[in-house]
Protein backbone atom coordinates (compact mmCIF):
# COMPACT_ATOMS: atom_id res chain seq x y z
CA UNK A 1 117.53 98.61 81.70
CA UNK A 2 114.62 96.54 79.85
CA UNK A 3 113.49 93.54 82.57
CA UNK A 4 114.54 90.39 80.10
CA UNK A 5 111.91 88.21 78.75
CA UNK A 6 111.60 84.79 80.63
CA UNK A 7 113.82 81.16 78.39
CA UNK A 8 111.32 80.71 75.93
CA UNK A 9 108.45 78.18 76.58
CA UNK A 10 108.84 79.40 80.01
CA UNK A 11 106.02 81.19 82.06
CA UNK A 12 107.11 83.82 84.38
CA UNK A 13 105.12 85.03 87.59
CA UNK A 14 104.26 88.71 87.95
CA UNK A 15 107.47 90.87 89.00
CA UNK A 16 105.55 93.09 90.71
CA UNK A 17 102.52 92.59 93.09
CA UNK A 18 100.32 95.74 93.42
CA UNK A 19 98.20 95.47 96.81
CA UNK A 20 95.30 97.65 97.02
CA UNK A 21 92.41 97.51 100.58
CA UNK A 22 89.44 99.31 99.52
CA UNK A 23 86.15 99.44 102.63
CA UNK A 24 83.14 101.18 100.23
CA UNK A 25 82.82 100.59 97.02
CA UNK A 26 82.00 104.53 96.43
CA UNK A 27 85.92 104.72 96.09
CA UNK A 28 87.33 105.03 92.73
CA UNK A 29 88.80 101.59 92.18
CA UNK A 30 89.31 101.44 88.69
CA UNK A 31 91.26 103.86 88.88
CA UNK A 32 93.65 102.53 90.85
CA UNK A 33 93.75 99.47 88.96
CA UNK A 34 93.73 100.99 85.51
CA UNK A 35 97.31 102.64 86.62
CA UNK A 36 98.95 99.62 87.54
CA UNK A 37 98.86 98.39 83.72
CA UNK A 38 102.50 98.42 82.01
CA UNK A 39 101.31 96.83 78.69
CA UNK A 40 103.70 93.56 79.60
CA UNK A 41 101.93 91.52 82.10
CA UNK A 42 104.41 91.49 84.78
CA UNK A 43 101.83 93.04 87.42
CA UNK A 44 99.17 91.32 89.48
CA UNK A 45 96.71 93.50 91.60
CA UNK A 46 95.01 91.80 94.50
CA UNK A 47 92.12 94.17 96.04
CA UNK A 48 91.73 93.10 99.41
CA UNK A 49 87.74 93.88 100.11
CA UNK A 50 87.36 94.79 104.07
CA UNK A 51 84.21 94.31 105.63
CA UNK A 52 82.76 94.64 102.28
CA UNK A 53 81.62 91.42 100.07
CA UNK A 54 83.68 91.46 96.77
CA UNK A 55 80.77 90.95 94.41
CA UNK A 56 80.05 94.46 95.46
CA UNK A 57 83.55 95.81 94.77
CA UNK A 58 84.09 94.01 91.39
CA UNK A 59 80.52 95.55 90.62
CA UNK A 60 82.61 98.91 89.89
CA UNK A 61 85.06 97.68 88.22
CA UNK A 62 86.02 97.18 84.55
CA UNK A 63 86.87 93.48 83.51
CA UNK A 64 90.70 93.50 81.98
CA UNK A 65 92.23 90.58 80.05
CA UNK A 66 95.57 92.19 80.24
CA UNK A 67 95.71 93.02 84.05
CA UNK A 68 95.42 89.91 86.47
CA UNK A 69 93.60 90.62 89.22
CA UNK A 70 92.19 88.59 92.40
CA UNK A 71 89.97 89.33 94.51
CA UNK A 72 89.89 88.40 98.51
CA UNK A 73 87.80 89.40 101.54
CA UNK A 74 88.86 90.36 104.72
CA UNK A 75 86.03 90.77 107.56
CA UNK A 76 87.36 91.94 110.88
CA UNK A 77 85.04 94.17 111.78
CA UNK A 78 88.17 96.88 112.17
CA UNK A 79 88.17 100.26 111.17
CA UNK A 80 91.49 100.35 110.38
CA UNK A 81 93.35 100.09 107.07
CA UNK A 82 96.18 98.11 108.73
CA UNK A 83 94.57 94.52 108.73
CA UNK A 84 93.52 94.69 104.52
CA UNK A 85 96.75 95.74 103.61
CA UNK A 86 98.85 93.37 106.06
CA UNK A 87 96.12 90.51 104.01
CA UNK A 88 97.54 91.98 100.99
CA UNK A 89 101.22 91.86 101.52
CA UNK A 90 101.02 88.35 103.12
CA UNK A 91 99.86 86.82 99.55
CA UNK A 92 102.18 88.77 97.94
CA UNK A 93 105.08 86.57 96.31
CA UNK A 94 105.86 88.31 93.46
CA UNK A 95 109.49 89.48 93.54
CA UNK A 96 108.87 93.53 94.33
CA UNK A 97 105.90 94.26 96.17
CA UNK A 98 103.90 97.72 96.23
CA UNK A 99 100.97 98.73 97.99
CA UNK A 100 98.47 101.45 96.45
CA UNK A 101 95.52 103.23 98.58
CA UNK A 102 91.92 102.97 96.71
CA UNK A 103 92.05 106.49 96.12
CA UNK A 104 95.37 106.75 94.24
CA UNK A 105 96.77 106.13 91.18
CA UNK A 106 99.52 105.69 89.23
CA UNK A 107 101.35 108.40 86.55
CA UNK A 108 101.28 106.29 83.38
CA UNK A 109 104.72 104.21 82.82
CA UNK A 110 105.40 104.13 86.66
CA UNK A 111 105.50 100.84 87.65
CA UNK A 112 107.85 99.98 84.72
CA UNK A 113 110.04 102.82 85.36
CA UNK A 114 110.64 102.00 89.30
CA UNK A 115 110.94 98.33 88.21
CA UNK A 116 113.97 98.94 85.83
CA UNK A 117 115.29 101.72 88.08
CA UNK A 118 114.96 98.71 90.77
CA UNK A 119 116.77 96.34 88.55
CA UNK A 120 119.49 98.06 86.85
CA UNK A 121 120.40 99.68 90.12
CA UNK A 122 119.96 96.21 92.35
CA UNK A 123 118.10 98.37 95.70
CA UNK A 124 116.41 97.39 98.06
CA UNK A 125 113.43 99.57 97.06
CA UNK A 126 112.07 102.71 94.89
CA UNK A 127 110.96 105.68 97.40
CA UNK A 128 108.49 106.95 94.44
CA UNK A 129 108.04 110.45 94.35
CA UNK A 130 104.79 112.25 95.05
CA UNK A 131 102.10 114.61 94.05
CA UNK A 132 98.58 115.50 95.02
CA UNK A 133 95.61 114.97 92.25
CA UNK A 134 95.64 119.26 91.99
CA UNK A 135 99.35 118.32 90.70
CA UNK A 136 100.72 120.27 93.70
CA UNK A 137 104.32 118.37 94.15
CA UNK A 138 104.35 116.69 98.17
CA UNK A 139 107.68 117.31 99.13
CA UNK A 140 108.75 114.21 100.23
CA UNK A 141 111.07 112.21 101.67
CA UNK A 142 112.97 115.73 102.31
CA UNK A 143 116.12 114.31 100.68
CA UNK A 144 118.99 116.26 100.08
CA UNK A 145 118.26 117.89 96.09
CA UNK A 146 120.72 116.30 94.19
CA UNK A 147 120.34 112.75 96.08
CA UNK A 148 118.46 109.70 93.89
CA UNK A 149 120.69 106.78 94.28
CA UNK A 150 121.64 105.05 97.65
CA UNK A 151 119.87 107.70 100.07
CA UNK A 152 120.91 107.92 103.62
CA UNK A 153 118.05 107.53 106.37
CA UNK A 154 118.95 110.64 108.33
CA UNK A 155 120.96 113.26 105.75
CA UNK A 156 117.98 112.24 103.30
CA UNK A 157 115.40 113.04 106.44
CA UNK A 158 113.27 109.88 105.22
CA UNK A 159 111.53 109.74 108.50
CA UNK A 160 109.55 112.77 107.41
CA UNK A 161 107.84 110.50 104.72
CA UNK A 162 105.79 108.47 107.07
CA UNK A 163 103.39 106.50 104.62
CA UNK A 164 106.24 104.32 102.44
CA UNK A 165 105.13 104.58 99.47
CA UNK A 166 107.57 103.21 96.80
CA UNK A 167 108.08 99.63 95.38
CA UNK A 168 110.14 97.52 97.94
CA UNK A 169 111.32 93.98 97.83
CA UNK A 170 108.96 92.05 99.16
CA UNK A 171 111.83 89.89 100.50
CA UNK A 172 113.25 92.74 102.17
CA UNK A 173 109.83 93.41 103.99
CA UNK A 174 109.60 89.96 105.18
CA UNK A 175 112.92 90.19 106.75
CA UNK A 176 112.48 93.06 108.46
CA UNK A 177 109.16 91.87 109.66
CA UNK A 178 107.36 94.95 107.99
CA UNK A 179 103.55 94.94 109.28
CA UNK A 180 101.48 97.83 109.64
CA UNK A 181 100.01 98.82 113.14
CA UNK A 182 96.38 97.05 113.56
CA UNK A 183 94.31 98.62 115.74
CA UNK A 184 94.62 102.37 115.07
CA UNK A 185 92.38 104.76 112.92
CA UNK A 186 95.29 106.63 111.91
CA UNK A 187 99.32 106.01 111.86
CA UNK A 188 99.37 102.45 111.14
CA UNK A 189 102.38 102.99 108.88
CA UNK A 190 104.65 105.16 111.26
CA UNK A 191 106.28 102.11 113.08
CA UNK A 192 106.54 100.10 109.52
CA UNK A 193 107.77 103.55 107.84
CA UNK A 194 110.38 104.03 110.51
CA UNK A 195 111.86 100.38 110.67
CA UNK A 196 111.88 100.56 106.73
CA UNK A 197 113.83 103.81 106.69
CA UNK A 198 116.65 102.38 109.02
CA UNK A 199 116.82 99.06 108.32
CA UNK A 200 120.21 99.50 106.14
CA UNK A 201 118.24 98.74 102.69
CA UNK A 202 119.06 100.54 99.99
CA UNK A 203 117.03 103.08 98.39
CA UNK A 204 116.40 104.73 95.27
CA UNK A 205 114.39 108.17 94.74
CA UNK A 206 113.62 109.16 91.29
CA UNK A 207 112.35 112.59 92.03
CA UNK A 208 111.52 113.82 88.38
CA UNK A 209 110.36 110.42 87.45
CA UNK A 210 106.59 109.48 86.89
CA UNK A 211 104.61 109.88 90.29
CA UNK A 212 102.32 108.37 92.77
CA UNK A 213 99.26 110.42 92.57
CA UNK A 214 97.22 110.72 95.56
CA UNK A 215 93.89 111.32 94.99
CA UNK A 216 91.02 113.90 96.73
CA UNK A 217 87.91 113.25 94.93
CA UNK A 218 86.76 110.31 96.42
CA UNK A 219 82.81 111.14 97.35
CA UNK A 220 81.93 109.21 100.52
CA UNK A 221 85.12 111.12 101.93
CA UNK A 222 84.44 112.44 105.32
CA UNK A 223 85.93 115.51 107.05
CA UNK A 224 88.87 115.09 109.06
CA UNK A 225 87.50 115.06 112.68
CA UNK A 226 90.00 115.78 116.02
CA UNK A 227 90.84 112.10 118.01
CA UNK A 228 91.50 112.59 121.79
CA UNK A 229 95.42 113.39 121.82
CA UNK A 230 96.25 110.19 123.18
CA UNK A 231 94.56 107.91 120.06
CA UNK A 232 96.18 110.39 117.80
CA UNK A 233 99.81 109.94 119.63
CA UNK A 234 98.90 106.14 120.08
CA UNK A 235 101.57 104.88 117.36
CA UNK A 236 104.67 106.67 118.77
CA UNK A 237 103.42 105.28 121.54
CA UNK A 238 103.59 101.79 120.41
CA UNK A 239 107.23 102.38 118.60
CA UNK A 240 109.11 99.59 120.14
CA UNK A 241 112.05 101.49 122.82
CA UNK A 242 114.13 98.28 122.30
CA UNK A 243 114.60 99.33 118.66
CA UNK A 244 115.01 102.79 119.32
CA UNK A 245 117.56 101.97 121.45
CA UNK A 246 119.07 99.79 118.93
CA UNK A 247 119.66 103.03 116.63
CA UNK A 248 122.38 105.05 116.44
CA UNK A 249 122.44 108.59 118.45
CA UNK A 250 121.77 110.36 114.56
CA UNK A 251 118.99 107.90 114.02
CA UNK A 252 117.19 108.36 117.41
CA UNK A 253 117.24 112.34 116.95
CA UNK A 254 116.12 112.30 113.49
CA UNK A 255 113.29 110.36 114.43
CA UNK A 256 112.99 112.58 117.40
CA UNK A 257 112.56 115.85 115.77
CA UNK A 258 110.67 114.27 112.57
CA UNK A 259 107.59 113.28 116.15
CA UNK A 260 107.72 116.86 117.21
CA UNK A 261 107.63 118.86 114.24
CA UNK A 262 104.79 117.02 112.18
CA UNK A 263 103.08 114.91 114.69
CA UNK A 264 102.95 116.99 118.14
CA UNK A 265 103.33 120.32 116.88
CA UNK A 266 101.46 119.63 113.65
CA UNK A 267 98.64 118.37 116.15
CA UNK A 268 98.79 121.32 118.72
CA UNK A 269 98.81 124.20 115.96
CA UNK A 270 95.63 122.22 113.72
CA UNK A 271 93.80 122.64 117.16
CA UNK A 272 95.12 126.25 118.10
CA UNK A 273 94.74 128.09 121.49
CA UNK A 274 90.72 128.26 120.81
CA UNK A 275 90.38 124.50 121.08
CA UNK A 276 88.70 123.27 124.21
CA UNK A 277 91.52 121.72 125.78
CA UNK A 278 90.70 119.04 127.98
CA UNK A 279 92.55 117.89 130.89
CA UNK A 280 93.60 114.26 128.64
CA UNK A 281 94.59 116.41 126.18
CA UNK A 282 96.81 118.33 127.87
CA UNK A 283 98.21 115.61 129.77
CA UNK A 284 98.81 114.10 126.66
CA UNK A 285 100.89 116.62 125.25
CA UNK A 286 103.51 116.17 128.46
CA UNK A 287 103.40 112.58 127.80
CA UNK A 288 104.41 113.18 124.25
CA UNK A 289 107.35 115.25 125.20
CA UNK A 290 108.51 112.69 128.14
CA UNK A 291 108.43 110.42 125.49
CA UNK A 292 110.42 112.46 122.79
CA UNK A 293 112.76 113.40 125.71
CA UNK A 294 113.61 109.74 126.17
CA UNK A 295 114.05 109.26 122.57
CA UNK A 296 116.70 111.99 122.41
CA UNK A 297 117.18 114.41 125.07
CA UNK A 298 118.60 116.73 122.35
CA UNK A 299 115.28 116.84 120.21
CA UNK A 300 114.90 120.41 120.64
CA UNK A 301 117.77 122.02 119.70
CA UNK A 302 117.08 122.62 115.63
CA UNK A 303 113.51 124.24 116.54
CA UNK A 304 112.82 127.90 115.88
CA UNK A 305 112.39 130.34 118.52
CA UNK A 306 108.47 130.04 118.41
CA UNK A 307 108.60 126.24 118.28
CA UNK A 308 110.87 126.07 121.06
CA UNK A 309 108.62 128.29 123.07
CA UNK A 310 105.80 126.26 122.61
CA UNK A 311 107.43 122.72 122.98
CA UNK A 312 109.02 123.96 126.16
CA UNK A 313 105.55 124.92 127.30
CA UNK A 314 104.12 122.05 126.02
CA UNK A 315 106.31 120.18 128.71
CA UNK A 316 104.11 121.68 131.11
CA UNK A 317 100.99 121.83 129.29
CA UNK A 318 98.93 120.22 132.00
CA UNK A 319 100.54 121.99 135.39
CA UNK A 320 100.39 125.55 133.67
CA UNK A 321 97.88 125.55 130.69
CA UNK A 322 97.61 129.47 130.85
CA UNK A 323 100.94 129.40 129.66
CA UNK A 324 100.86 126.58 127.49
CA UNK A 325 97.60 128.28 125.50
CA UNK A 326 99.64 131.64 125.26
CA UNK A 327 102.47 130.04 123.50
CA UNK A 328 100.33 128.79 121.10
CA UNK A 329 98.97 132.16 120.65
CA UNK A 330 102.41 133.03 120.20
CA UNK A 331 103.28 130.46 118.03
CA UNK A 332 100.49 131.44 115.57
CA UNK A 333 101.18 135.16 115.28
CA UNK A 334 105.04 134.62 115.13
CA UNK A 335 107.30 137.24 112.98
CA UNK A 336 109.28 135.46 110.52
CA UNK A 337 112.54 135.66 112.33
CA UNK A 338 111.12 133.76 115.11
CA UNK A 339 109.36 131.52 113.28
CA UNK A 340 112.95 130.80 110.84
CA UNK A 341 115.73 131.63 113.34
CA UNK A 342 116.77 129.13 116.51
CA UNK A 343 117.25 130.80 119.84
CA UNK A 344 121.02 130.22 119.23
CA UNK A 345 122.54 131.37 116.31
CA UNK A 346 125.11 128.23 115.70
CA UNK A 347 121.80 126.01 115.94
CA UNK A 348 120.34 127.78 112.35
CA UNK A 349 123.53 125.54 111.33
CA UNK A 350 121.80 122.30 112.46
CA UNK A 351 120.79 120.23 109.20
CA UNK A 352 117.28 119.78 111.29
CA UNK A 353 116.91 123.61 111.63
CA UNK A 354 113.61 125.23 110.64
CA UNK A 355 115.62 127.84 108.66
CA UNK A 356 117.64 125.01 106.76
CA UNK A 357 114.31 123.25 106.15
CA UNK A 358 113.16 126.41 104.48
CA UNK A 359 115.75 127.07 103.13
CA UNK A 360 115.92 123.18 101.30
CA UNK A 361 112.48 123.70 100.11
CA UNK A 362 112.35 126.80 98.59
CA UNK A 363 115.82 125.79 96.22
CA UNK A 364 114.40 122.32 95.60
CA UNK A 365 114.52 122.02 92.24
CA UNK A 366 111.83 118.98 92.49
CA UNK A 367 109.32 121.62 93.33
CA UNK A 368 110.74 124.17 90.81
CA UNK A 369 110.44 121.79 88.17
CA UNK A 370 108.17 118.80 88.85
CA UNK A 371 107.88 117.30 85.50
């Protein structure tokens, strides 16, 4: 459904604001901008510069008559993207809101497509669908394959899609108090993500639609180094318990087994049995699962037999790291059937189960066909 043209003699604001931090001006920029343009004038981009003077920024960047964009600065001295992008969404006013790293871009059309798919269907927000510059499809949210309108926070596993990327109401954000985490190097959007997901919003998901690109070539790109355990578990850490406890029993597990499949275990196996474990790290692995415990005792239960093993070791990671090392061992050089099947066979039925997972993504027919 075409967005209607404003009475005539009447100006219009931008529907959409596009929010973009950018630190170096190395990063591809234009870019970024460049895919925001729908060819009607009913985007504004504002590049929030952090700890970086603008003049240098707008330096890389093309001039564009038919693409408003504004410039601000943001010095805090951080290194974290949370404080640009919370700049960002503060100024935005536009009616939908959307914010775009400085290494992305947009598929072309996309922004016009989620905006009518916004509009004819009156949600909430757009969940946009993904893919890495290589064109490799990223597989999520993990929604159910034949799901795009209305999708449900837990059947639709939209926890697993931690960064929201998508086009949301930016009245929607401000009622739900949406800010990203300020202070961390990393998982600044998990809290945000999370109270989006199961806020009772509605959401679209146009998986065959144009995508969100993210990109890999940016060239003052550093290697991924290891944080101590506890930096890298510091935003589950700072989830609020009084709104977990506010969620449903469904909602607390999903989030739950969402933390210990990609965050702990994803963290554990990326470090292996060769890392040199220190005593914090170890400790913080117990922590972790204390913590998940407390979220939902029953967090376990959908994990494959090698999983289990190791998140039941991981319990006691600290007080018997011998063991805790060889399960990771294990873990690595599992046999398919233990790293698919769940130490009880009625569990493989769980809709969390590693062998339904698999099971999901190898019929998805968003991966099987991504254009």
């Amino acid at each position: 459904m075409p967005i209607p043209p404003p009475p005539a003699g009447e100006q219009r604001g931008p529907d959409v604001d596009v929010v973009i931090a950018v630190h170096s001006a190395l990063r591809p920029l234009d870019r970024a901008i460049s895919s925001c343009h729908t060819g009607s004038g009913r985007v504004r981009v504002t590049v929030v510069c952090h700890n970086i003077a603008s003049d240098e920024i707008q330096a890389g960047v093309q001039p564009r008559k038919d693409l408003p964009v504004r410039y601000v600065e943001l010095h805090d001295g951080l290194n974290s993207p949370a404080g640009p992008k919370n700049a960002g969404l503060q100024l935005a006013d536009a009616p939908y809101v959307l914010v775009l790293d400085s290494d992305d871009f947009l598929e072309p059309g996309a922004i016009q497509h989620w905006l009518e798919l916004a509009t004819a269907r009156n949600a909430d927000g757009v969940i946009v669908p993904l893919r890495h510059q290589s064109g490799a499809v990223i597989r999520t949210p993990r929604a159910r394959a034949s799901r795009i309108h209305d999708l449900d926070p837990v059947q639709d596993r939209l926890a697993y899609a931690t960064a929201p990327r998508g086009l949301w109401r930016t009245g929607l954000l401000r009622s739900i108090g949406f800010k990203y985490t300020e202070g961390l190097q990393s998982g600044e959007d998990l809290a945000p993500g999370l109270h989006l997901w199961f806020s009772g919003a509605t959401f679209e998901f146009p998986a065959r639609g144009p995508r969100y690109v993210q990109g890999n070539d940016a060239v003052d790109r550093v290697t991924d180094t290891f944080l101590p355990l506890s930096r890298e578990f510091d935003a589950i850490y700072r989830l609020d318990p009084r709104w977990l406890d506010s969620l449903t029993a469904a909602a607390r597990r999903a989030v739950a087994v969402k933390l210990a499949r990609t965050n702990l275990i994803g963290a554990m196996a990326r470090r292996s049995a060769s890392w040199d474990w220190s005593a914090e790290d170890l400790s913080a692995v117990e922590d972790l699962i204390r913590r998940l415990d407390e979220i939902h005792p029953g967090f376990r239960r959908p994990f494959a037999r090698a999983d289990r093993r190791l998140l039941n070791a991981a319990a006691r990671a600290q007080t018997a790291p011998e063991a805790f090392l060889d399960a990771l061992r294990q873990q690595r050089g599992a046999n398919l059937l233990d790293r698919l099947l769940t130490p009880g066979l009625t569990a493989n039925l769980d809709s969390e189960s590693t062998l339904r997972q698999a099971l999901r993504m190898a019929a998805d027919w968003r991966r099987i066909f991504p254009v």
